[in-house]
PDB file of N, CA and C in Angstrom:
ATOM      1  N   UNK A   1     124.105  40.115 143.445  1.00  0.00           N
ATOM      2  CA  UNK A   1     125.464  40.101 143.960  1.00  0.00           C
ATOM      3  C   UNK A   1     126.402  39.621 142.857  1.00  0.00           C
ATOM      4  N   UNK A   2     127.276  40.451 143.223  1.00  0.00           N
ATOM      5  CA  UNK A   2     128.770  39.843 141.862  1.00  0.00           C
ATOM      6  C   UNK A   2     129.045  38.481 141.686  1.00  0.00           C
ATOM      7  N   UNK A   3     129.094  37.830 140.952  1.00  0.00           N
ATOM      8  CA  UNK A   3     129.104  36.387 141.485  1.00  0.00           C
ATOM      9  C   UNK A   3     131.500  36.263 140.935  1.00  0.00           C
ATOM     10  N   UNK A   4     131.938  37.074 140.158  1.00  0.00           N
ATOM     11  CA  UNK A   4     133.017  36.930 139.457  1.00  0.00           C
ATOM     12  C   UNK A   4     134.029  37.096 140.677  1.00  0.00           C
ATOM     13  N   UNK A   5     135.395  37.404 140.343  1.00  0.00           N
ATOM     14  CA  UNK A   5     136.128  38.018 141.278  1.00  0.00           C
ATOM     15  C   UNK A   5     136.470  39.671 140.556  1.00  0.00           C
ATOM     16  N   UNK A   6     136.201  39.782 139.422  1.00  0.00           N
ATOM     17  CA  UNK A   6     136.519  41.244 138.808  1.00  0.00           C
ATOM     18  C   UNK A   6     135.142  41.540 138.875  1.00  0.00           C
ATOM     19  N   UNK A   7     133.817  41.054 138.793  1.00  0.00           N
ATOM     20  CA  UNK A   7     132.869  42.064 138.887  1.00  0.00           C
ATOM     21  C   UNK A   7     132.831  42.401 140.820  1.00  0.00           C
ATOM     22  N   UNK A   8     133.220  41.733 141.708  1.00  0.00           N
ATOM     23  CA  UNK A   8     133.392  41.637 142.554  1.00  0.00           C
ATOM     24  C   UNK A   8     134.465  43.240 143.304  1.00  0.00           C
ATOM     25  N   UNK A   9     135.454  42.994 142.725  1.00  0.00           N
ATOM     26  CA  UNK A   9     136.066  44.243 142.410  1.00  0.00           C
ATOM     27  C   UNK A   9     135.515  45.590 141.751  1.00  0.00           C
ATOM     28  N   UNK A  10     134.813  45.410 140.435  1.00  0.00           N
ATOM     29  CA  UNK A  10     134.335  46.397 139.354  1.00  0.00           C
ATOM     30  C   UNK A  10     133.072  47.087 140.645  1.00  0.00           C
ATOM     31  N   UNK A  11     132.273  46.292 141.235  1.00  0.00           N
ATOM     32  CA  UNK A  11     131.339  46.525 142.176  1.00  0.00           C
ATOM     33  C   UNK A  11     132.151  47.237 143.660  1.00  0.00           C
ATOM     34  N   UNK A  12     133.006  47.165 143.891  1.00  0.00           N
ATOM     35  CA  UNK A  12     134.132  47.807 145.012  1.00  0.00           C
ATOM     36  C   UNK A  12     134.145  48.912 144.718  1.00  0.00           C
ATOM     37  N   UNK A  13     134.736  49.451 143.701  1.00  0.00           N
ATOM     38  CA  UNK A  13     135.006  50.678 142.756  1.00  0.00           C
ATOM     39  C   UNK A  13     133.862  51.382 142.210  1.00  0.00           C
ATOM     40  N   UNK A  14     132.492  50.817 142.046  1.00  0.00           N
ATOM     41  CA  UNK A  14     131.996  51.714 141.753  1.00  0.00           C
ATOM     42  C   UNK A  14     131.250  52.345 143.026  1.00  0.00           C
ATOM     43  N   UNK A  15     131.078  51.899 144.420  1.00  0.00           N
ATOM     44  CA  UNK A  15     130.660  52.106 145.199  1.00  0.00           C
ATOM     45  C   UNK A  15     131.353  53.331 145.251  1.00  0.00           C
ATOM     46  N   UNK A  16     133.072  53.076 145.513  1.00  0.00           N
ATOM     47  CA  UNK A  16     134.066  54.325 145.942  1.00  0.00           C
ATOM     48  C   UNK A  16     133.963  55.721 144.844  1.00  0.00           C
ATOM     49  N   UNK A  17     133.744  55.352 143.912  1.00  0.00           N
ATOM     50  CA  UNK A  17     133.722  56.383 143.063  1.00  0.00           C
ATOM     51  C   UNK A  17     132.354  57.084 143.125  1.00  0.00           C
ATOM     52  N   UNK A  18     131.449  56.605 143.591  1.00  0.00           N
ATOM     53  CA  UNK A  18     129.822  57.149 143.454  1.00  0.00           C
ATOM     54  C   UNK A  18     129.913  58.067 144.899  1.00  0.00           C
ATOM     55  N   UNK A  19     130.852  58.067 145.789  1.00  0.00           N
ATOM     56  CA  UNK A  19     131.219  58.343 146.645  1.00  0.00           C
ATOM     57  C   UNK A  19     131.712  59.605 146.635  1.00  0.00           C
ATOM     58  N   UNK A  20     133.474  59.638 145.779  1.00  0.00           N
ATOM     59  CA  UNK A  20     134.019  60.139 145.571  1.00  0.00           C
ATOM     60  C   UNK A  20     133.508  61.876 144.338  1.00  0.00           C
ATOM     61  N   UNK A  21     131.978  60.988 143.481  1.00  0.00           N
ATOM     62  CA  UNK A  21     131.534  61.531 142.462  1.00  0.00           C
ATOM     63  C   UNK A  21     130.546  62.767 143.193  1.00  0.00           C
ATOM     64  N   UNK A  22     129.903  62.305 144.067  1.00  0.00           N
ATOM     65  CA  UNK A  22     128.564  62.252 144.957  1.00  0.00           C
ATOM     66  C   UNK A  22     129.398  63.800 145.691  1.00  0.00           C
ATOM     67  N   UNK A  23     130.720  63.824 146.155  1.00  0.00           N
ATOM     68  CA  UNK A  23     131.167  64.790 147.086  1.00  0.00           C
ATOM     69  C   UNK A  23     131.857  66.129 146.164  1.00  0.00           C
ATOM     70  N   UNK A  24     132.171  65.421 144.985  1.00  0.00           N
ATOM     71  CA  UNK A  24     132.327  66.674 143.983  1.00  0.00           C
ATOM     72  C   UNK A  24     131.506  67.487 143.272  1.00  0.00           C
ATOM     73  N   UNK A  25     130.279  66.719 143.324  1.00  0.00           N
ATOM     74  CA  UNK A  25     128.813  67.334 142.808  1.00  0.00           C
ATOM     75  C   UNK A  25     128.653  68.054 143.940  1.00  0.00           C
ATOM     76  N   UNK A  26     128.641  67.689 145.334  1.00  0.00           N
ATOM     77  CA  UNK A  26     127.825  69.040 146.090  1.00  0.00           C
ATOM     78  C   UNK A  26     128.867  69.705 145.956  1.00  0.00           C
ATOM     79  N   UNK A  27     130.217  69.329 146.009  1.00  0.00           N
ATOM     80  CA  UNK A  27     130.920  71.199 145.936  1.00  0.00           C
ATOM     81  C   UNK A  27     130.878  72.014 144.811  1.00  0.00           C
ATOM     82  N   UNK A  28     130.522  71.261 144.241  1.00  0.00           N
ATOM     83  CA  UNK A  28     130.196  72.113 142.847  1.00  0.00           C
ATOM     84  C   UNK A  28     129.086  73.304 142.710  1.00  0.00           C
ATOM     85  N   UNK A  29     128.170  72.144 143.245  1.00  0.00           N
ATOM     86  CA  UNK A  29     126.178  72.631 143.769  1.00  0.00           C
ATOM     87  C   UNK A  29     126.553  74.381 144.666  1.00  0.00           C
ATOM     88  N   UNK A  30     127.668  73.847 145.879  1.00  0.00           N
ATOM     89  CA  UNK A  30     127.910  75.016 146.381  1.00  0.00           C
ATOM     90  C   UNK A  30     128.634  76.248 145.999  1.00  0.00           C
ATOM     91  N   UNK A  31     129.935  75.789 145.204  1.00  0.00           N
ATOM     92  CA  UNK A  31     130.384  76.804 144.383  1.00  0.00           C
ATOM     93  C   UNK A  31     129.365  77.601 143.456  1.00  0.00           C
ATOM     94  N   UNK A  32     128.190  77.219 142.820  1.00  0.00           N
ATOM     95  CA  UNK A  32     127.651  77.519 142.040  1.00  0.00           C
ATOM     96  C   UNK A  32     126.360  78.615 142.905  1.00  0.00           C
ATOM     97  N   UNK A  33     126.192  78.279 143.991  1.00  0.00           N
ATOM     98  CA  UNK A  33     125.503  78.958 144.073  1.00  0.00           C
ATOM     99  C   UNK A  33     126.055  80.179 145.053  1.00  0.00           C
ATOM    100  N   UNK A  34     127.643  80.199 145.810  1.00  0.00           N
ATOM    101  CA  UNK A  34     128.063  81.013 146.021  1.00  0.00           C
ATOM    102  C   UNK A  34     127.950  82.237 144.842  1.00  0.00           C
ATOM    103  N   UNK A  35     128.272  81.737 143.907  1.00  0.00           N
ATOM    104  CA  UNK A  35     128.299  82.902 142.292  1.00  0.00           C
ATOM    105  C   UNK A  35     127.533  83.360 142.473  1.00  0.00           C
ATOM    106  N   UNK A  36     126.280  82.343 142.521  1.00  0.00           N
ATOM    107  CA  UNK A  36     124.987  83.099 141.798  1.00  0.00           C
ATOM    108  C   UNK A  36     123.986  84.359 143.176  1.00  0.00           C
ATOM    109  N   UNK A  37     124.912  84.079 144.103  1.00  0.00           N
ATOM    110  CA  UNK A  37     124.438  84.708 145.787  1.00  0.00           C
ATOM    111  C   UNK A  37     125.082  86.311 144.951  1.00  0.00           C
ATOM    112  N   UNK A  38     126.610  86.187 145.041  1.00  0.00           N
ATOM    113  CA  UNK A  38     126.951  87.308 144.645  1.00  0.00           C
ATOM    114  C   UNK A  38     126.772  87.579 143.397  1.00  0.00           C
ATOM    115  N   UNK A  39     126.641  87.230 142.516  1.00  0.00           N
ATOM    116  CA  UNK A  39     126.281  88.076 141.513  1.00  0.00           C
ATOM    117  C   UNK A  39     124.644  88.940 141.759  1.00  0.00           C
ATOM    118  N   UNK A  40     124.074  88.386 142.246  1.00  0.00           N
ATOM    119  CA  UNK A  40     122.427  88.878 142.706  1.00  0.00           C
ATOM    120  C   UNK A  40     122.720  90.031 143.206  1.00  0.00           C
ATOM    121  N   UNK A  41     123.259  90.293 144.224  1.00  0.00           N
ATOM    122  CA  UNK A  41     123.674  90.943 144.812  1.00  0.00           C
ATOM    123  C   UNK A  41     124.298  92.386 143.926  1.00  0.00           C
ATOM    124  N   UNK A  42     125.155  92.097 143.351  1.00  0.00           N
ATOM    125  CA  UNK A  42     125.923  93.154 142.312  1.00  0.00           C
ATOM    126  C   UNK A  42     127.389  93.427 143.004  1.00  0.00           C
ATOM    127  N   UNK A  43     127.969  92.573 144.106  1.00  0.00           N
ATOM    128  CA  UNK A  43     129.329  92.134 144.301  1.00  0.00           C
ATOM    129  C   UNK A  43     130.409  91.914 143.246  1.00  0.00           C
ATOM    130  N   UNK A  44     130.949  92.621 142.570  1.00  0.00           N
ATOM    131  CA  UNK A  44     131.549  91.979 141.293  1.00  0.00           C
ATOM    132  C   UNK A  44     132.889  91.558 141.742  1.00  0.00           C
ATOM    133  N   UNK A  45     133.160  91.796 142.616  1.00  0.00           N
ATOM    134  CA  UNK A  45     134.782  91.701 143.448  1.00  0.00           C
ATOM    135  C   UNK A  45     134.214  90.098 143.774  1.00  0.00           C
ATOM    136  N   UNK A  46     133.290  90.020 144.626  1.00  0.00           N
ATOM    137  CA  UNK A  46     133.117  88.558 145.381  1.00  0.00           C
ATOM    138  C   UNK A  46     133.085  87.668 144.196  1.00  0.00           C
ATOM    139  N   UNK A  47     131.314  88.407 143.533  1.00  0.00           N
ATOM    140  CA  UNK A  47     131.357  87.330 142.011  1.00  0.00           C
ATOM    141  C   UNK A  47     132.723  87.226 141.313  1.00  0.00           C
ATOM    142  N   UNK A  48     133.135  87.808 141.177  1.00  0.00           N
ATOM    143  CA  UNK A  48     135.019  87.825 140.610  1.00  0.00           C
ATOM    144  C   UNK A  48     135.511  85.980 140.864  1.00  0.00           C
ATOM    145  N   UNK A  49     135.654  86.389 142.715  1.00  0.00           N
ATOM    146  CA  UNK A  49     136.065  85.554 143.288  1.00  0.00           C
ATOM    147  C   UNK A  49     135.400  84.372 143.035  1.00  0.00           C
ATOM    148  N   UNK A  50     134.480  84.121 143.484  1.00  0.00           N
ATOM    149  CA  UNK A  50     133.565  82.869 143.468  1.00  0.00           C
ATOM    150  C   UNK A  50     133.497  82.568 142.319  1.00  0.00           C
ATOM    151  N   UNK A  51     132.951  83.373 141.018  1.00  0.00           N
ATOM    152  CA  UNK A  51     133.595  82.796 139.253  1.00  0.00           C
ATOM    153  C   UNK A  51     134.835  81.610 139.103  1.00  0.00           C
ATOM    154  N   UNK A  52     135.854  82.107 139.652  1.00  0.00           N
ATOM    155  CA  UNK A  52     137.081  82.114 139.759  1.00  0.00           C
ATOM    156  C   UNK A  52     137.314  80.451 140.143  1.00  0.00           C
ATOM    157  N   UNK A  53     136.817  80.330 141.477  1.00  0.00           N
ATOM    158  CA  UNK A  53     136.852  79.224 141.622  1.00  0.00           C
ATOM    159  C   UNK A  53     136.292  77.956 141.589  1.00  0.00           C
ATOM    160  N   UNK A  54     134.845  78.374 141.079  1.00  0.00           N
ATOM    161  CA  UNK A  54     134.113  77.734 140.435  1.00  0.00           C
ATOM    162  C   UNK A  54     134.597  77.186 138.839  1.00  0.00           C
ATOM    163  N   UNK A  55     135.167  78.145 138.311  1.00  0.00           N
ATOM    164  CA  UNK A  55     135.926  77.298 136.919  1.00  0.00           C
ATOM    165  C   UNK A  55     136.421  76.354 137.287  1.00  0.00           C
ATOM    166  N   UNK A  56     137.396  76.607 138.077  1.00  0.00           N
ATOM    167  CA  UNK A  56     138.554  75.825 138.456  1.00  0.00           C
ATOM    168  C   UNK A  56     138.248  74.547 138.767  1.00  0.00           C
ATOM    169  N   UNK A  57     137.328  74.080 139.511  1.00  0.00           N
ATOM    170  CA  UNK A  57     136.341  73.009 140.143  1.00  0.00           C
ATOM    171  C   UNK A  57     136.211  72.407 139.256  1.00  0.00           C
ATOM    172  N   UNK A  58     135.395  72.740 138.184  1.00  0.00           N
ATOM    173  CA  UNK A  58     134.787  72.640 136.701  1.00  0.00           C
ATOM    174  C   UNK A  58     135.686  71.901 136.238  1.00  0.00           C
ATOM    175  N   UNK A  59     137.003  72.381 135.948  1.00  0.00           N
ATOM    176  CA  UNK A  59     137.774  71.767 134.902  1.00  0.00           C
ATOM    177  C   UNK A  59     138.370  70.547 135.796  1.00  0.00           C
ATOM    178  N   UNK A  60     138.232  70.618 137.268  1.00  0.00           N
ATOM    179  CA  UNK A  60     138.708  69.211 137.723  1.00  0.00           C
ATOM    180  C   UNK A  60     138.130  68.514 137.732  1.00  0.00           C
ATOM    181  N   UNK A  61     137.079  68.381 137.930  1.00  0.00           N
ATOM    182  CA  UNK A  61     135.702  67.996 138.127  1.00  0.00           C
ATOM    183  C   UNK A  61     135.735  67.332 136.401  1.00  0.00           C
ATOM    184  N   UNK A  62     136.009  67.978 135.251  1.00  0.00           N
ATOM    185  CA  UNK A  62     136.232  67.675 134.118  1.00  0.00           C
ATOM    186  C   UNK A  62     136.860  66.435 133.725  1.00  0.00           C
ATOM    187  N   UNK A  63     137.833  66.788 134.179  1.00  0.00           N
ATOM    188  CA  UNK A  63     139.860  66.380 133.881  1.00  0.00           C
ATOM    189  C   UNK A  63     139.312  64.618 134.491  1.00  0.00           C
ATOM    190  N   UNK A  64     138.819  64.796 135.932  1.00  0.00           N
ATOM    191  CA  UNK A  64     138.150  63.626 136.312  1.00  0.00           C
ATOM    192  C   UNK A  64     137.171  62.469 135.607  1.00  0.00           C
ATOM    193  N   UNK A  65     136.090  63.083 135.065  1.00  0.00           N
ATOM    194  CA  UNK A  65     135.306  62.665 134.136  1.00  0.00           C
ATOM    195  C   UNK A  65     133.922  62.774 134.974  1.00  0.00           C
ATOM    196  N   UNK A  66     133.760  63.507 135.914  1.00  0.00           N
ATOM    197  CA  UNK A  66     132.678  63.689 136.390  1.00  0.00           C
ATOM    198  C   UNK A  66     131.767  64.384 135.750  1.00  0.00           C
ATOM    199  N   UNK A  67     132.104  65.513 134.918  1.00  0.00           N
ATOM    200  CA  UNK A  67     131.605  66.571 134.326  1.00  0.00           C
ATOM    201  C   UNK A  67     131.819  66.547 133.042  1.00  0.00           C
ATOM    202  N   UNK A  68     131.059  66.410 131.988  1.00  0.00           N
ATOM    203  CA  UNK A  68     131.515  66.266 130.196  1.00  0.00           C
ATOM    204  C   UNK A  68     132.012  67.553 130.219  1.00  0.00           C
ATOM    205  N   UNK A  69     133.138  67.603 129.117  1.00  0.00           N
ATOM    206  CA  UNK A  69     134.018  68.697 128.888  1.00  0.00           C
ATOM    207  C   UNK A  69     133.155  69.486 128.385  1.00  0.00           C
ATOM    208  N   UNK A  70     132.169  69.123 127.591  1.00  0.00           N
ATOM    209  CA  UNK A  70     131.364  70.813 127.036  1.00  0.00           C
ATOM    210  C   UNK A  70     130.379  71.326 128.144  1.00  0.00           C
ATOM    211  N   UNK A  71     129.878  70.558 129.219  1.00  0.00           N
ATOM    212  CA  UNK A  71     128.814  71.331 130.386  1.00  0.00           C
ATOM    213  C   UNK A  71     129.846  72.166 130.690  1.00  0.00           C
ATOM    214  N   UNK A  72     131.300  71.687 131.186  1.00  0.00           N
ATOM    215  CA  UNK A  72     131.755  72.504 131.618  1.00  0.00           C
ATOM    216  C   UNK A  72     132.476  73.724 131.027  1.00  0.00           C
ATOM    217  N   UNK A  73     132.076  74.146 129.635  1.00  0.00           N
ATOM    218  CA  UNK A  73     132.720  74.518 128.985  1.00  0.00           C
ATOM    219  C   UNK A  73     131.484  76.110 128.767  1.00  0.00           C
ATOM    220  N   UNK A  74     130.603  74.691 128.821  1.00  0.00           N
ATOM    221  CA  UNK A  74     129.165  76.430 128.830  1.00  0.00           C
ATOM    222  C   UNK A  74     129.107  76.624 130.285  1.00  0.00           C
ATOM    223  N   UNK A  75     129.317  76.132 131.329  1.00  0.00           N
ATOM    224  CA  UNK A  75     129.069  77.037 132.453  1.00  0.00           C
ATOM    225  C   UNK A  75     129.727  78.005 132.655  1.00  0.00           C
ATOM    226  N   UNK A  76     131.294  77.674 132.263  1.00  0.00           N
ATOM    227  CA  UNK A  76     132.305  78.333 132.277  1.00  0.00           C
ATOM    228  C   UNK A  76     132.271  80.195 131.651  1.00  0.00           C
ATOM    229  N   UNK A  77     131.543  79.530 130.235  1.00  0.00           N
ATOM    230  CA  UNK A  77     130.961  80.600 129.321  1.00  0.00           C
ATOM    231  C   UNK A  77     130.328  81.688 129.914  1.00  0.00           C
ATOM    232  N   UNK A  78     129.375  80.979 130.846  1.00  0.00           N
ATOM    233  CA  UNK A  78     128.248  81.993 131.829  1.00  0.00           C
ATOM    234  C   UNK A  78     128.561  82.818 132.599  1.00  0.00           C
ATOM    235  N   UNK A  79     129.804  81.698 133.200  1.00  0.00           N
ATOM    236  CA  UNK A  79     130.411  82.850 134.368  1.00  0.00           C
ATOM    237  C   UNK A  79     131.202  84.279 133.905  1.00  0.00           C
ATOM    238  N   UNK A  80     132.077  83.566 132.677  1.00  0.00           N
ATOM    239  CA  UNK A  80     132.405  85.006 131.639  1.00  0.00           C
ATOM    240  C   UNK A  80     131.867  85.744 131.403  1.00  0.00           C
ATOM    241  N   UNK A  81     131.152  85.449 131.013  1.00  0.00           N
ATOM    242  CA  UNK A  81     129.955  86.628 130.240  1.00  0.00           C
ATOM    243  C   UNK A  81     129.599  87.305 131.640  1.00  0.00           C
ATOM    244  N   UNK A  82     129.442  86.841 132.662  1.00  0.00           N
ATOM    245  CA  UNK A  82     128.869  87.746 133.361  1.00  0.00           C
ATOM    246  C   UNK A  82     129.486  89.177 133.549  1.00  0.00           C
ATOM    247  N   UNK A  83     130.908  88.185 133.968  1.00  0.00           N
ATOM    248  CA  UNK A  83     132.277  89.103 134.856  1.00  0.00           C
ATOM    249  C   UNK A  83     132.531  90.195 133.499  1.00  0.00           C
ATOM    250  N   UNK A  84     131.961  89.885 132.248  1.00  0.00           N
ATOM    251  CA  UNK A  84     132.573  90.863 131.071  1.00  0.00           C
ATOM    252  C   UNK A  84     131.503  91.913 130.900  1.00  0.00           C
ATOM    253  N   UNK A  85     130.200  91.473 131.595  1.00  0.00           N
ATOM    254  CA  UNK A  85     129.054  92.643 131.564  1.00  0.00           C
ATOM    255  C   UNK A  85     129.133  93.560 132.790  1.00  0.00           C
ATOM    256  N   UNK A  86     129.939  92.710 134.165  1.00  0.00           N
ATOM    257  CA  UNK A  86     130.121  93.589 135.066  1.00  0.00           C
ATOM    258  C   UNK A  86     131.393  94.591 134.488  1.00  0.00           C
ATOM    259  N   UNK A  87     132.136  94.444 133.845  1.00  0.00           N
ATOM    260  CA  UNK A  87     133.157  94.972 133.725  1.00  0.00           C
ATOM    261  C   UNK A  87     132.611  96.019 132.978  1.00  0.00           C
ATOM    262  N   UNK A  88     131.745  96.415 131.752  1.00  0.00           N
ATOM    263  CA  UNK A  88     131.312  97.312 130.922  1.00  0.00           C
ATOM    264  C   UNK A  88     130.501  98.394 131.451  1.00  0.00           C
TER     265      UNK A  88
END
């Protein structure tokens, strides 16, 4: 147990944030595998979609510090590449 009044606090905060961290990882988990449903599939309109907002997640998820800027930088990559092979 904290014995301080700031680790006392520091221990408050990390509860809320493991919380806060914990609920952006599964939407992530789910965005990710919405993609990967439609892309299987050969949906390129849906995969489009679901790409789409899966970046977006990414970079908040980023911006936050949940996610290091380069994971999210190669997932990001993946999803491109896909949408640029469906496109060819």
């Amino acid at each position: 147990m904290a014995n301080t009044k700031s680790a006392i606090k520091a221990a408050r905060q990390s509860a809320r944030n493991a919380v806060r961290n914990s609920n952006t990882l599964s939407r992530l988990k789910t965005l990710r595998k919405s993609f990967n449903q439609a892309a299987e599939k050969g949906d390129t309109e849906a995969a489009k979609t679901a790409g789409i907002a899966y970046a977006s997640a990414l970079d908040k998820a980023c911006k936050t510090g949940i996610v290091h800027k380069n994971a999210a930088n190669h997932v990001k990559s993946h999803v491109a590449k896909f949408a640029q092979a469906k496109k060819a």
